[in-house]
C-alpha atoms as a PDB file:
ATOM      1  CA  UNK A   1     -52.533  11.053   8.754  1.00  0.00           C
ATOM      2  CA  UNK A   2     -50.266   8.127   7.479  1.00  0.00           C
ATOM      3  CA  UNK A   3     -47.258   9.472   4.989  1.00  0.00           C
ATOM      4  CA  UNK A   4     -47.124   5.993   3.165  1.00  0.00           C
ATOM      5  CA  UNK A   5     -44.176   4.624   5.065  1.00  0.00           C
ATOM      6  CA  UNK A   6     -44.136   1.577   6.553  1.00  0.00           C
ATOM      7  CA  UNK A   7     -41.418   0.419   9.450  1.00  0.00           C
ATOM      8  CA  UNK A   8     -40.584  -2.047   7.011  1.00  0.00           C
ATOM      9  CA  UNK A   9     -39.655  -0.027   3.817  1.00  0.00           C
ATOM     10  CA  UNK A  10     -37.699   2.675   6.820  1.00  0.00           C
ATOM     11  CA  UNK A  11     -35.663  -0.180   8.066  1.00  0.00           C
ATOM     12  CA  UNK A  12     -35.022  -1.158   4.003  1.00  0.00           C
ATOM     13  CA  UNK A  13     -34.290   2.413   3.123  1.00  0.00           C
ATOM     14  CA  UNK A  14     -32.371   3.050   5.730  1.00  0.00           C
ATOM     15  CA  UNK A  15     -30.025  -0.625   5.492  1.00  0.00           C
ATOM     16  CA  UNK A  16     -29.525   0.676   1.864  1.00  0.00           C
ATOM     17  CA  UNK A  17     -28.223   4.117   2.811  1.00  0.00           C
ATOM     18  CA  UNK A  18     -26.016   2.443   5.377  1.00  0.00           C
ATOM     19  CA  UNK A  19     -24.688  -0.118   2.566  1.00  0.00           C
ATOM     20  CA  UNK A  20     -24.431   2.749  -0.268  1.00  0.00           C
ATOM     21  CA  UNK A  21     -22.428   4.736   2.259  1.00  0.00           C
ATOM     22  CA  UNK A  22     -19.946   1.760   3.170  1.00  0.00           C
ATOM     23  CA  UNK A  23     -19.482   0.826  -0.891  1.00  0.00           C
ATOM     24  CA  UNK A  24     -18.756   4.309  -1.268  1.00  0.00           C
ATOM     25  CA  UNK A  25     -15.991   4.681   1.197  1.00  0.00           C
ATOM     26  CA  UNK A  26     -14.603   1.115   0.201  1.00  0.00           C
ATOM     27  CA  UNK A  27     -14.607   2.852  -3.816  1.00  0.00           C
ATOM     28  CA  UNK A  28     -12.725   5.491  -3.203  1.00  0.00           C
ATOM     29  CA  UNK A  29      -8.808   5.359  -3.677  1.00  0.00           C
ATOM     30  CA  UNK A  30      -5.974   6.561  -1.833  1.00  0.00           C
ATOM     31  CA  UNK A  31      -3.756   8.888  -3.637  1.00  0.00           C
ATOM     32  CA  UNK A  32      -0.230  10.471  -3.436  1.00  0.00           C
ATOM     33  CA  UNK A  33      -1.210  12.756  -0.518  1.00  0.00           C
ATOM     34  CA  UNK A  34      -2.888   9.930   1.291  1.00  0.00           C
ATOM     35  CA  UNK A  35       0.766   7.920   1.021  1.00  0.00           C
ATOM     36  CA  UNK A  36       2.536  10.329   2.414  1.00  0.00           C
ATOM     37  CA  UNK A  37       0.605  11.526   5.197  1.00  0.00           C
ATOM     38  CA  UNK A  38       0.791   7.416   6.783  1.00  0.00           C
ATOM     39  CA  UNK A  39       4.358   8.012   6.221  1.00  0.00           C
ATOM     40  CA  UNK A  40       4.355  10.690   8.344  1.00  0.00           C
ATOM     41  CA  UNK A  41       2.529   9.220  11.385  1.00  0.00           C
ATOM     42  CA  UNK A  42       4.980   6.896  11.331  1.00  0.00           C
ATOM     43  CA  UNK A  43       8.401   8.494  11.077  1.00  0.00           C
ATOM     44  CA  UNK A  44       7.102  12.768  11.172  1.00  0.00           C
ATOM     45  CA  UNK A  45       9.493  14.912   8.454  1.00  0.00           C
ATOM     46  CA  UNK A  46      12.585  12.941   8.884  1.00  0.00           C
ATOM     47  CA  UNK A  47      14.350  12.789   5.495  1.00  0.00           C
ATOM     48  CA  UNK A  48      14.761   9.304   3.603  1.00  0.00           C
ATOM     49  CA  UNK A  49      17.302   8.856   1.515  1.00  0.00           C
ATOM     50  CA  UNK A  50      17.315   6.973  -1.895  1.00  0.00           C
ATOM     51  CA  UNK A  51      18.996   3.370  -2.566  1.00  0.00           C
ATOM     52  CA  UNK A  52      20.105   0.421  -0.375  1.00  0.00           C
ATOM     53  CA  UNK A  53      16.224  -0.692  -1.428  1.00  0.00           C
ATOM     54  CA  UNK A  54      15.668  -2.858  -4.675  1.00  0.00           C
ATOM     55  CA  UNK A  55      12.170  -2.741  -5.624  1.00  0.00           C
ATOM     56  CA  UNK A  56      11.638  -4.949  -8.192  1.00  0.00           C
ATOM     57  CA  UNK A  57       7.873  -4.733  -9.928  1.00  0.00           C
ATOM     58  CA  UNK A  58       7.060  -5.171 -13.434  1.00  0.00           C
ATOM     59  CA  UNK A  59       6.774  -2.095 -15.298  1.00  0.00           C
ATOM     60  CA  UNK A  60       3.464  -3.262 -17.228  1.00  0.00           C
ATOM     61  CA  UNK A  61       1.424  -5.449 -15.218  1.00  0.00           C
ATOM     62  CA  UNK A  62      -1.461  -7.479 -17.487  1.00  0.00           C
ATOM     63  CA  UNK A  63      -3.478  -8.714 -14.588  1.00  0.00           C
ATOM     64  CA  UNK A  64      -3.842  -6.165 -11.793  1.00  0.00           C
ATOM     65  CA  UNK A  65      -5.449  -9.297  -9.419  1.00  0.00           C
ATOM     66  CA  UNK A  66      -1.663 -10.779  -9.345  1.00  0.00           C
ATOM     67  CA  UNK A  67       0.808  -8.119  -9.414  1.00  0.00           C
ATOM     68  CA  UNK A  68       4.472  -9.891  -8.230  1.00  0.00           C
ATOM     69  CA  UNK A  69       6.541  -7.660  -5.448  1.00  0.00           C
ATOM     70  CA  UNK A  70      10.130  -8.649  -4.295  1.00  0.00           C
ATOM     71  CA  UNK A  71      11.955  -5.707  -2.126  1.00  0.00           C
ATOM     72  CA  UNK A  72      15.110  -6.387  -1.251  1.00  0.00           C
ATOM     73  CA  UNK A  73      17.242  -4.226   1.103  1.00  0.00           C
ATOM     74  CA  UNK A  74      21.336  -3.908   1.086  1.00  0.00           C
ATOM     75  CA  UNK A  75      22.171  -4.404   4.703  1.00  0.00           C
ATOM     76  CA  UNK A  76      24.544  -6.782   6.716  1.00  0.00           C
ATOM     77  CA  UNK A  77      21.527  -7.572   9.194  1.00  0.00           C
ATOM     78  CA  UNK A  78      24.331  -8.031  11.813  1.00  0.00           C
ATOM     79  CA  UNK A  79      23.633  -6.886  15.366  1.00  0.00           C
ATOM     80  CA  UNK A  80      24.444  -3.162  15.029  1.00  0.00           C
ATOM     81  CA  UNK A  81      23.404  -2.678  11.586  1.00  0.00           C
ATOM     82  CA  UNK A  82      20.182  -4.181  10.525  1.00  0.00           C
ATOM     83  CA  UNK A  83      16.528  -3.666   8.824  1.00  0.00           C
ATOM     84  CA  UNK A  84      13.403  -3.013  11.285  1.00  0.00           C
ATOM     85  CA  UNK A  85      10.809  -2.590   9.054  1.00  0.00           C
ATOM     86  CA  UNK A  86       9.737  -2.199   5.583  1.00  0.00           C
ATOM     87  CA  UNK A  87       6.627  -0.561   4.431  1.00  0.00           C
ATOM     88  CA  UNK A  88       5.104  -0.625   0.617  1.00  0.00           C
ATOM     89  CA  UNK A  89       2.062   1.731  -0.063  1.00  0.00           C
ATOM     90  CA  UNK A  90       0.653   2.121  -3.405  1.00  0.00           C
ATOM     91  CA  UNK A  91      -1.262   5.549  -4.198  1.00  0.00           C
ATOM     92  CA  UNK A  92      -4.531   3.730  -6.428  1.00  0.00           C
ATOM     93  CA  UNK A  93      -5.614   1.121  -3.963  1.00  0.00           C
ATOM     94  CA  UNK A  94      -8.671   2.168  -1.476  1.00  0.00           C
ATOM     95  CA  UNK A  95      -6.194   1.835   1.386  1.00  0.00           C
ATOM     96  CA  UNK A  96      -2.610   3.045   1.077  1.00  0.00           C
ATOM     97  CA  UNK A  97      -0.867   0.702   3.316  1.00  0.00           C
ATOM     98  CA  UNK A  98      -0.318  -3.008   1.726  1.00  0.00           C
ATOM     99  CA  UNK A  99       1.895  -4.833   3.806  1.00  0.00           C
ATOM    100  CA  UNK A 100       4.724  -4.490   6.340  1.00  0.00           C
ATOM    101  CA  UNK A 101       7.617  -6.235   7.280  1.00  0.00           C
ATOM    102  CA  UNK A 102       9.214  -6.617  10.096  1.00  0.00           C
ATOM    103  CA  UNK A 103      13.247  -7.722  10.466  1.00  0.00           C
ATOM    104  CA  UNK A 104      15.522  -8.958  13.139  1.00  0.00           C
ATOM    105  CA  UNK A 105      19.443  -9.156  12.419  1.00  0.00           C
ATOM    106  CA  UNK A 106      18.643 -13.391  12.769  1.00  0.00           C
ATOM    107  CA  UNK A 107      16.552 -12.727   9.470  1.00  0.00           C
ATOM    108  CA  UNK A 108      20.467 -13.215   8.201  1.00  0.00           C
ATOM    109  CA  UNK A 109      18.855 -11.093   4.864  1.00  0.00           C
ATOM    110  CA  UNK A 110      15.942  -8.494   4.319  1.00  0.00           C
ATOM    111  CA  UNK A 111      14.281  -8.948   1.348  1.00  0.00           C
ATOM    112  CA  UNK A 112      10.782 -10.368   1.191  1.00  0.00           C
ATOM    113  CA  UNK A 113       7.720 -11.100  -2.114  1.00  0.00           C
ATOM    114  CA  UNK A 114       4.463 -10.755  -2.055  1.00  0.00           C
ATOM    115  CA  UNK A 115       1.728 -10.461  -4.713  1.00  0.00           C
ATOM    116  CA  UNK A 116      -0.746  -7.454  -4.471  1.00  0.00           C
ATOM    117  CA  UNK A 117      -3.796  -6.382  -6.476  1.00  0.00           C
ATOM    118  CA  UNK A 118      -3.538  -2.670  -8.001  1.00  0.00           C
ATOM    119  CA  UNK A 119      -6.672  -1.011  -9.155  1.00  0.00           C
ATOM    120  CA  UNK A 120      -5.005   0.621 -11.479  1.00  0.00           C
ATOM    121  CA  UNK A 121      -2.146   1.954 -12.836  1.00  0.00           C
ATOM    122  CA  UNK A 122      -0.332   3.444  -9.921  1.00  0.00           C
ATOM    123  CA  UNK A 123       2.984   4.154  -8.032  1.00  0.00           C
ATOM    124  CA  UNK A 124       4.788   1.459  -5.203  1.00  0.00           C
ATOM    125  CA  UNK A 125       6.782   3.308  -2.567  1.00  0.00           C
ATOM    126  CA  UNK A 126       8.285   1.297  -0.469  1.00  0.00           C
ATOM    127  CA  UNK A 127      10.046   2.734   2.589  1.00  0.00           C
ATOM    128  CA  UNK A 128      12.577   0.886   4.698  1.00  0.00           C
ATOM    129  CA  UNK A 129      13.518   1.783   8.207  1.00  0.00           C
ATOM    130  CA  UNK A 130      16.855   0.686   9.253  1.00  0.00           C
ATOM    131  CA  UNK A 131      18.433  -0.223  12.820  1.00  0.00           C
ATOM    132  CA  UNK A 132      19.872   3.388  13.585  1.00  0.00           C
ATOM    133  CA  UNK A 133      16.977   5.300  12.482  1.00  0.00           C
ATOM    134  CA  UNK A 134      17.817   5.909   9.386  1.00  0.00           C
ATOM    135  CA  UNK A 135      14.956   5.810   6.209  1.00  0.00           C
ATOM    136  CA  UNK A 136      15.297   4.643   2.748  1.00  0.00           C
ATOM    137  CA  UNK A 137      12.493   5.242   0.284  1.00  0.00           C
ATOM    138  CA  UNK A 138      12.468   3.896  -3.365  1.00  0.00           C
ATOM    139  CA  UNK A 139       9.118   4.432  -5.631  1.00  0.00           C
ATOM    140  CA  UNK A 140       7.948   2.654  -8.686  1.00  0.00           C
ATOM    141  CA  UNK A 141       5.128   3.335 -11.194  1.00  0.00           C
ATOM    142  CA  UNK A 142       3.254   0.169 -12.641  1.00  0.00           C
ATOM    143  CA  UNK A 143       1.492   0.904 -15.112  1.00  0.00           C
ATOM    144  CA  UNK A 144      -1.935  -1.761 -15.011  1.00  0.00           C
ATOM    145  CA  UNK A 145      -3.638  -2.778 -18.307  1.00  0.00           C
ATOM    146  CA  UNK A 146      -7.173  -3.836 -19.011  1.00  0.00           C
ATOM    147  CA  UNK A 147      -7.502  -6.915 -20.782  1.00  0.00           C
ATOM    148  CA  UNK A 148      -3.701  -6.225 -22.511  1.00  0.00           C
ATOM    149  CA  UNK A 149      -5.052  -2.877 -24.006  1.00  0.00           C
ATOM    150  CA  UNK A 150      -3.436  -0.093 -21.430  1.00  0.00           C
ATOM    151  CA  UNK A 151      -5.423   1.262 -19.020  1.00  0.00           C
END
């Protein structure tokens, strides 16, 4: 008794489940909780304070394939007191995480720029992690439009 199937159209059906499954996972988007919880495998509950971090983003961003980010953070970068890391997530994108950097007080200044592709209209936080353990956190929202007409 033959059901119809051949090994052929299996192997097909099945390389399409596998590929529907992947585009599905790729699709869906991080989101505030997913932000915070890869802040906290890196750095647990310890409190962040605001400033010493200058986020600048555009507030409006007309092309979400090319969206310009320049952090800057207020520090000396001298031996005792200096940047070790800075993080930026952003809550829309399929993965939270978009880039780290990594300081040494011979960087002689921590700021950095990058350009990033948002989704959608969605928040930055960008998290700085200084010399003596201490965290800074600053947030942004951009807001992305399709096409110039809001989105």
């Amino acid at each position: 008794m033959s059901s119809g199937l051949t090994r052929r159209s299996t192997i097909t059906a099945g390389a399409v489940a596998a590929f529907a499954s992947l585009l599905g996972s790729r699709l869906a988007f991080a989101d505030e909780k997913a932000v915070a919880a890869e802040i906290k495998k890196l750095y647990g509950d310890k409190a962040m304070a605001e400033g010493k971090i200058k986020l600048d983003v555009p507030e409006i961003a007309e092309n979400g394939l090319v969206v310009p980010v320049n952090v800057e953070i207020d520090s000396p970068m001298t031996d005792a007191d200096y940047v070790k890391a800075v993080h930026i997530y952003a809550d829309g994108n399929p993965q939270p995480g978009i880039v780290t950097y990594h300081f040494t007080p011979a960087c002689g200044k921590a700021s950095a720029a990058t350009r990033m592709r948002l989704a959608q209209t969605q928040n930055i936080v960008c998290v700085a992690e200084m010399s003596n353990g201490a965290l800074h956190m600053a947030k942004a929202n951009i807001k992305v439009t399709i096409g110039g007409c809001g989105g």
